[in-house]
Protein backbone atom coordinates (compact mmCIF):
# COMPACT_ATOMS: atom_id res chain seq x y z
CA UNK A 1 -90.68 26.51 -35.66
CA UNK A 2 -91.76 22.73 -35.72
CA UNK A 3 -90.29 19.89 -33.71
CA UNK A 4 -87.95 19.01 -37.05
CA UNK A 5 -86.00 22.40 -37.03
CA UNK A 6 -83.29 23.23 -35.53
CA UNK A 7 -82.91 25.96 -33.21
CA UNK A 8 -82.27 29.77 -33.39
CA UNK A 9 -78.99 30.93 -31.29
CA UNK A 10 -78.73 34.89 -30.13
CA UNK A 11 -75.21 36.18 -29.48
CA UNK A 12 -75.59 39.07 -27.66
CA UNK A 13 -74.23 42.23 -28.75
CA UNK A 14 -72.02 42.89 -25.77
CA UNK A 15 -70.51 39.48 -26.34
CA UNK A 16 -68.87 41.26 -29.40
CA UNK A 17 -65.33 42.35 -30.07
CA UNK A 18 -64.18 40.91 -26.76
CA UNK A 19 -60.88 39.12 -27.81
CA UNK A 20 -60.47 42.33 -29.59
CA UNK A 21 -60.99 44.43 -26.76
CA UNK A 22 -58.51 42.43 -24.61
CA UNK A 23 -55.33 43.08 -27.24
CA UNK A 24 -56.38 46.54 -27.35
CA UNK A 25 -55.85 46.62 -23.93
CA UNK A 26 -52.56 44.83 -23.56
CA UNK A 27 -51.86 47.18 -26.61
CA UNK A 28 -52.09 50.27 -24.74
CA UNK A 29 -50.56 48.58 -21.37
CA UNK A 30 -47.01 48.13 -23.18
CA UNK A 31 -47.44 51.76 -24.88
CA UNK A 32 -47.73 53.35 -21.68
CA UNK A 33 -44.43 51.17 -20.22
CA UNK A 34 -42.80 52.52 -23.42
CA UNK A 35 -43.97 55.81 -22.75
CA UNK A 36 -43.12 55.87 -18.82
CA UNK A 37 -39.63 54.13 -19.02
CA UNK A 38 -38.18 55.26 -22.20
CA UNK A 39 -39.91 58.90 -23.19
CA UNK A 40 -39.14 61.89 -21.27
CA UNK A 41 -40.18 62.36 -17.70
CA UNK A 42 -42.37 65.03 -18.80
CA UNK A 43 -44.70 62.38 -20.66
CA UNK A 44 -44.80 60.08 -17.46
CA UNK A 45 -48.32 61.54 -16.64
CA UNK A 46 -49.97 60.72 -20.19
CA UNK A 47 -48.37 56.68 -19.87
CA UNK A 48 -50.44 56.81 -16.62
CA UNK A 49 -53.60 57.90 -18.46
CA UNK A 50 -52.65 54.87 -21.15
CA UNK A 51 -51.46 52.33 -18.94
CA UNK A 52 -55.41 53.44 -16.82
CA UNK A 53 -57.24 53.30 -20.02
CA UNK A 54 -55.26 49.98 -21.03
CA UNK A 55 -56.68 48.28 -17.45
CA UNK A 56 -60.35 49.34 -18.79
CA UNK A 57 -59.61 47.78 -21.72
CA UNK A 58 -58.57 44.63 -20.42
CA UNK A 59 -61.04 44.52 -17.63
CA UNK A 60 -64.14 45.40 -20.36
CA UNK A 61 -62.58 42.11 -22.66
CA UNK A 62 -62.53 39.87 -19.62
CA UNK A 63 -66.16 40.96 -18.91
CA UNK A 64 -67.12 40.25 -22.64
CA UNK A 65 -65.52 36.76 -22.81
CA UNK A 66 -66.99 35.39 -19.49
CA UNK A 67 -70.43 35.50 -21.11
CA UNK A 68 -71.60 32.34 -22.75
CA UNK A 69 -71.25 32.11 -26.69
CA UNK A 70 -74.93 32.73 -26.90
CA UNK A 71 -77.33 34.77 -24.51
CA UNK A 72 -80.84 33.22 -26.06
CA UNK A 73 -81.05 30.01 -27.69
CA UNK A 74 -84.94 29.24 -29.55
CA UNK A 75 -86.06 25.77 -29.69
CA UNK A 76 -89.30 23.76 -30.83
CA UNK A 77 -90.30 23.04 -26.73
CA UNK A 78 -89.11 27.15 -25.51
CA UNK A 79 -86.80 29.77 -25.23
CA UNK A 80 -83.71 29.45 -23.31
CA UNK A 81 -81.68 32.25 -21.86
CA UNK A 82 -78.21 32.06 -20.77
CA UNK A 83 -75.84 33.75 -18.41
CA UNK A 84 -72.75 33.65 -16.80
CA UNK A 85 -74.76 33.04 -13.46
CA UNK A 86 -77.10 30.32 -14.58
CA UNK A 87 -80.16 30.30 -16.95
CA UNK A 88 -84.05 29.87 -17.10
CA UNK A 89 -86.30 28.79 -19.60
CA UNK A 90 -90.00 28.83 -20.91
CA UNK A 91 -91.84 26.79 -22.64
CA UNK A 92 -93.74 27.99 -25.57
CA UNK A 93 -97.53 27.17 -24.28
CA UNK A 94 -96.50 29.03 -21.07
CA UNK A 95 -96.33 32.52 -22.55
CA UNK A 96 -99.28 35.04 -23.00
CA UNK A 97 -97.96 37.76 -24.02
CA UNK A 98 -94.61 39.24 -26.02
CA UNK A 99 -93.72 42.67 -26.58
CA UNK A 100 -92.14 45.94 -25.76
CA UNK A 101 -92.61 47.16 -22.43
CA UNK A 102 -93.79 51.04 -22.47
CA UNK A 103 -93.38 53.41 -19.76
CA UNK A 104 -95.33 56.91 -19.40
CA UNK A 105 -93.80 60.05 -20.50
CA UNK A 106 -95.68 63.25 -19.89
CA UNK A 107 -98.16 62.53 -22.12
CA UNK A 108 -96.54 60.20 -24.35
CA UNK A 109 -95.77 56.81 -24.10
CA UNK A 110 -92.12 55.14 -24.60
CA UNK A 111 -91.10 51.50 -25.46
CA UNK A 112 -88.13 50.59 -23.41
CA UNK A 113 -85.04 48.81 -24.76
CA UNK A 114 -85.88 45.56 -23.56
CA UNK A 115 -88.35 42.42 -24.41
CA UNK A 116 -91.12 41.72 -22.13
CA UNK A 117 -92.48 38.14 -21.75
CA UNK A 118 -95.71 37.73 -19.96
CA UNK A 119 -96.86 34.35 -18.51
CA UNK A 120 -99.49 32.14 -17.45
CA UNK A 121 -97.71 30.62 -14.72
CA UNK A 122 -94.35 31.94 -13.39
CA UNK A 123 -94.18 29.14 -10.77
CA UNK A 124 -92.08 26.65 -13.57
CA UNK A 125 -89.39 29.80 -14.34
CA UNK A 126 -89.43 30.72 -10.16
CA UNK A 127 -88.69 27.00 -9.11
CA UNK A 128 -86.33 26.52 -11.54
CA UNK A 129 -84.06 29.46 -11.71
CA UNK A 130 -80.46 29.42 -9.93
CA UNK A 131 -79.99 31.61 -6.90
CA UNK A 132 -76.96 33.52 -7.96
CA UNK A 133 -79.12 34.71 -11.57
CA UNK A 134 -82.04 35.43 -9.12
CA UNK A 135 -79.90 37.97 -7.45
CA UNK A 136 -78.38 39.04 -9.91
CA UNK A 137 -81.85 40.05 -12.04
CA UNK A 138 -82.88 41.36 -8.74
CA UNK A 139 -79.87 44.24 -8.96
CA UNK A 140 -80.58 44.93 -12.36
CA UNK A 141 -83.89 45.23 -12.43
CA UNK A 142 -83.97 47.51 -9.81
CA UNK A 143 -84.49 50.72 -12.48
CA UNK A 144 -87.70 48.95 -13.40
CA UNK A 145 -89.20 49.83 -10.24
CA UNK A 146 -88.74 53.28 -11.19
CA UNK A 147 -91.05 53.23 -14.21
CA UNK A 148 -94.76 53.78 -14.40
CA UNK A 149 -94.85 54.86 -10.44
CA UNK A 150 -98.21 54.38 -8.67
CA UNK A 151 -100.33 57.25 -8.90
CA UNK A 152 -101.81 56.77 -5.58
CA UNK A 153 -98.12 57.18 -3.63
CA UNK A 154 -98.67 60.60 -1.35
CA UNK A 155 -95.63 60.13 0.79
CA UNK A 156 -92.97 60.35 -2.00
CA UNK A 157 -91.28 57.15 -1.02
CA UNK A 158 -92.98 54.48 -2.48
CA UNK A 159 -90.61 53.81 -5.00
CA UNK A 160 -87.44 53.45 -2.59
CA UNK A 161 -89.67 50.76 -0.69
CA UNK A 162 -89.96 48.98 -3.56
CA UNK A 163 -86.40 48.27 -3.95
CA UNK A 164 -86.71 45.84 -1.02
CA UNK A 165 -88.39 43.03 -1.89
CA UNK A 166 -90.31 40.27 0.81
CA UNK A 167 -88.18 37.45 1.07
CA UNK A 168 -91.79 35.32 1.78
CA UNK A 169 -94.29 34.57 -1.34
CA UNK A 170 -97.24 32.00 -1.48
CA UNK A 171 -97.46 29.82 -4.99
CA UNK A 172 -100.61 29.47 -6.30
CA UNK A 173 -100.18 25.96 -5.64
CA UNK A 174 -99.76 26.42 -1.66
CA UNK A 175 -95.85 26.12 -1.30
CA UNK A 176 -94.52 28.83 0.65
CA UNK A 177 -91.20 29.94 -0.73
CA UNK A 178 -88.06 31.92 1.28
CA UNK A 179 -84.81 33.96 0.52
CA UNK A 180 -83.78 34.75 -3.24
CA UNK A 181 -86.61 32.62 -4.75
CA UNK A 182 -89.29 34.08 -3.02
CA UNK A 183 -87.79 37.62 -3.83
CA UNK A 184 -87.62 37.32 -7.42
CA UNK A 185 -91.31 35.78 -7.14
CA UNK A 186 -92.54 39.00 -5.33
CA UNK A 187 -90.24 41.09 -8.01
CA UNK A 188 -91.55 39.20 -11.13
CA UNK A 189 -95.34 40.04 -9.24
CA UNK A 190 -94.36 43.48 -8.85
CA UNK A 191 -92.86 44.45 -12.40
CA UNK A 192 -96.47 42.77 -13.73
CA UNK A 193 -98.41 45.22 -12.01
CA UNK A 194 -95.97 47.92 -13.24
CA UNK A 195 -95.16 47.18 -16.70
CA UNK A 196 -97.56 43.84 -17.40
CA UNK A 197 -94.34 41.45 -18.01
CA UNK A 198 -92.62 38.83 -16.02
CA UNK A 199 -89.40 38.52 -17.53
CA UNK A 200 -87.36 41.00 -18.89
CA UNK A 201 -84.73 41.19 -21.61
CA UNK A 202 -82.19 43.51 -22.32
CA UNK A 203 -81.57 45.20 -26.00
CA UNK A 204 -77.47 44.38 -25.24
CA UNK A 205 -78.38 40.63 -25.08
CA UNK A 206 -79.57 40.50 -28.71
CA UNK A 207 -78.51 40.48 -31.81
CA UNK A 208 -81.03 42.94 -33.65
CA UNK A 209 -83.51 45.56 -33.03
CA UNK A 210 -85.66 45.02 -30.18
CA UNK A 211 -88.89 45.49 -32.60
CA UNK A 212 -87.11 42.42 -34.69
CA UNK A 213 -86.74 40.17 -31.91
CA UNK A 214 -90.02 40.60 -30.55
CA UNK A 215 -91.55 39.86 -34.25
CA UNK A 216 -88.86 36.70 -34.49
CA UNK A 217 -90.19 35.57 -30.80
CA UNK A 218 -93.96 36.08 -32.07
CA UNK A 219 -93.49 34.26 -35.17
CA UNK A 220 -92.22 31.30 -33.49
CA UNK A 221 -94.67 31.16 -30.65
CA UNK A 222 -97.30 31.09 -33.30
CA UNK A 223 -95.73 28.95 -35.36
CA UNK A 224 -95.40 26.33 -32.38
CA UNK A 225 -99.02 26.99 -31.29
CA UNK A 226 -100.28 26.34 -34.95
CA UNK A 227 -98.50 22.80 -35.20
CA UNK A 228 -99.51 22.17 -31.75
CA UNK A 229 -103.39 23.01 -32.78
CA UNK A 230 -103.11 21.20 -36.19
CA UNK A 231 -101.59 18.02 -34.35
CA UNK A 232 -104.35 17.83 -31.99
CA UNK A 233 -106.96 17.87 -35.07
CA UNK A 234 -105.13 15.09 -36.47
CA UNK A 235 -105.36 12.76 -33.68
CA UNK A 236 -108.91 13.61 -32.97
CA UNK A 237 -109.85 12.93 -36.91
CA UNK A 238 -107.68 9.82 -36.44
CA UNK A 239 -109.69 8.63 -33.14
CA UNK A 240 -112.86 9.89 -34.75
CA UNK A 241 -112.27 7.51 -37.96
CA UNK A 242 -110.98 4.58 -35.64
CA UNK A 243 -107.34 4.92 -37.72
C-alpha cells in the first residue's frame, strides 16, 4: 500500500443483513396481531411467542444499522477503526507486531477469534481515543482478563481483581493520566503482559477469516515500511550526488 492507492474498507460481518433483519421483524410483529386478534383464542399464546420473537428481530436490526458502514478502514499513513462510540487509529510505523492472540489450553495452545496489534508506543492511541469507546472496550474486554491467568496467583482471586482497573497511569513521557483514559492505559498494559497485544479486534468486525486479515494487515504494513525504506535511500543517494 503506497501513498498513491486508495484505501481498503472492512464492513463488518455483524453489519450484515440488518435492513433485512428489521422487515423480518415487523414481519413477524403483524403475524402475531393477525394471529392474536383474528385466529382462535386458543392460538393467542403462540402470537405472543411471534409478536416476542418479532421485538428481537427488530431490536437485533436496529443494533446492526447503528454501526458505521465500515468497522476498519486501511490507508497509506494507518489503520482506522470505527464504532458507533468513536474510533482510534494507528499509524503504520507505530506497530510491532500483528497476529493472532493464543491462549493456553491444557497442553495445547489456541488462537482466539480476534486480531492482536502490538505497539511501540500506545501513548498516541491512549490520548487520542474518545471516552465513551474507552469504556466501552473496557466492558468487552473484560473476558480477556480471563485468559492465560498468572501462574503465580495462590489466593484464587486474582483474576476478579483484575476486572477493576486503576483509574491513575504514568506515560512514559511524565503526564499523569485519570478516569477512563488512564483505565484503558492500565488495561491495554495489562492485556500485554497477558496475551502480548495492545489492541484487540474482534472476528465479527471483519469481513474474512481472522488468518486472512491478519495476512492482509501484514502485507500492508510491509508494504508501507518497504516504500518508506526505499524513499529514504532515494533522498540519501540524491543528497549524496548533490541532485
Amino acid at each position: 500500500m503506497s501513498g498513491s492507492e486508495q484505501s481498503i474498507t472492512i464492513r463488518a460481518s455483524s453489519k450484515r443483513n440488518g435492513i433485512t433483519t428489521v422487515l423480518i421483524g415487523c414481519g413477524l410483529l403483524l403475524l402475531s396481531f393477525f394471529v392474536m386478534t383474528v385466529l382462535p383464542a386458543v392460538l393467542f399464546l403462540a402470537g405472543v411467542f411471534i409478536a416476542s420473537a418479532g421485538i428481537v428481530g427488530l431490536v437485533m436490526g436496529w443494533f446492526k444499522i447503528r454501526e458505521p458502514n465500515f468497522s476498519i478502514e486501511l490507508t497509506p499513513q494507518g489503520i482506522c477503526y470505527f464504532h458507533r462510540n468513536g474510533q482510534w487509529q494507528v499509524d503504520w510505523d507505530n506497530i510491532q507486531r500483528i497476529d493472532a492472540p493464543r491462549v493456553t489450553r491444557g497442553i495445547e495452545l489456541k488462537d482466539l477469534e480476534m486480531v492482536g496489534i502490538r505497539l511501540k508506543d500506545v501513548e498516541p492511541v491512549v490520548m487520542s481515543i474518545s471516552p465513551r469507546l474507552a469504556t466501552n472496550i473496557l466492558m468487552e474486554q473484560r473476558p480477556l482478563l480471563l485468559q492465560n491467568p498468572d501462574d503465580n496467583c495462590t489466593t484464587g482471586t486474582c483474576a476478579g481483581s483484575d476486572l477493576l482497573e486503576d483509574d491513575k497511569y504514568k506515560l512514559p513521557s511524565g503526564q499523569v493520566l485519570r478516569g477512563v483514559q488512564a483505565m484503558f492505559a492500565n488495561r491495554t498494559q495489562r492485556l500485554r503482559e497477558r496475551l502480548g497485544y495492545d489492541l484487540y479486534i474482534a472476528a465479527a468486525e471483519l469481513d474474512r477469516p481472522v488468518s486472512e486479515f491478519v495476512t492482509l494487515l501484514r502485507s500492508c504494513h510491509d508494504k508501507v515500511q518497504s516504500d518508506a525504506l526505499s524513499h529514504s535511500t532515494t533522498e540519501r543517494a540524491s543528497q549524496a550526488t548533490g541532485v
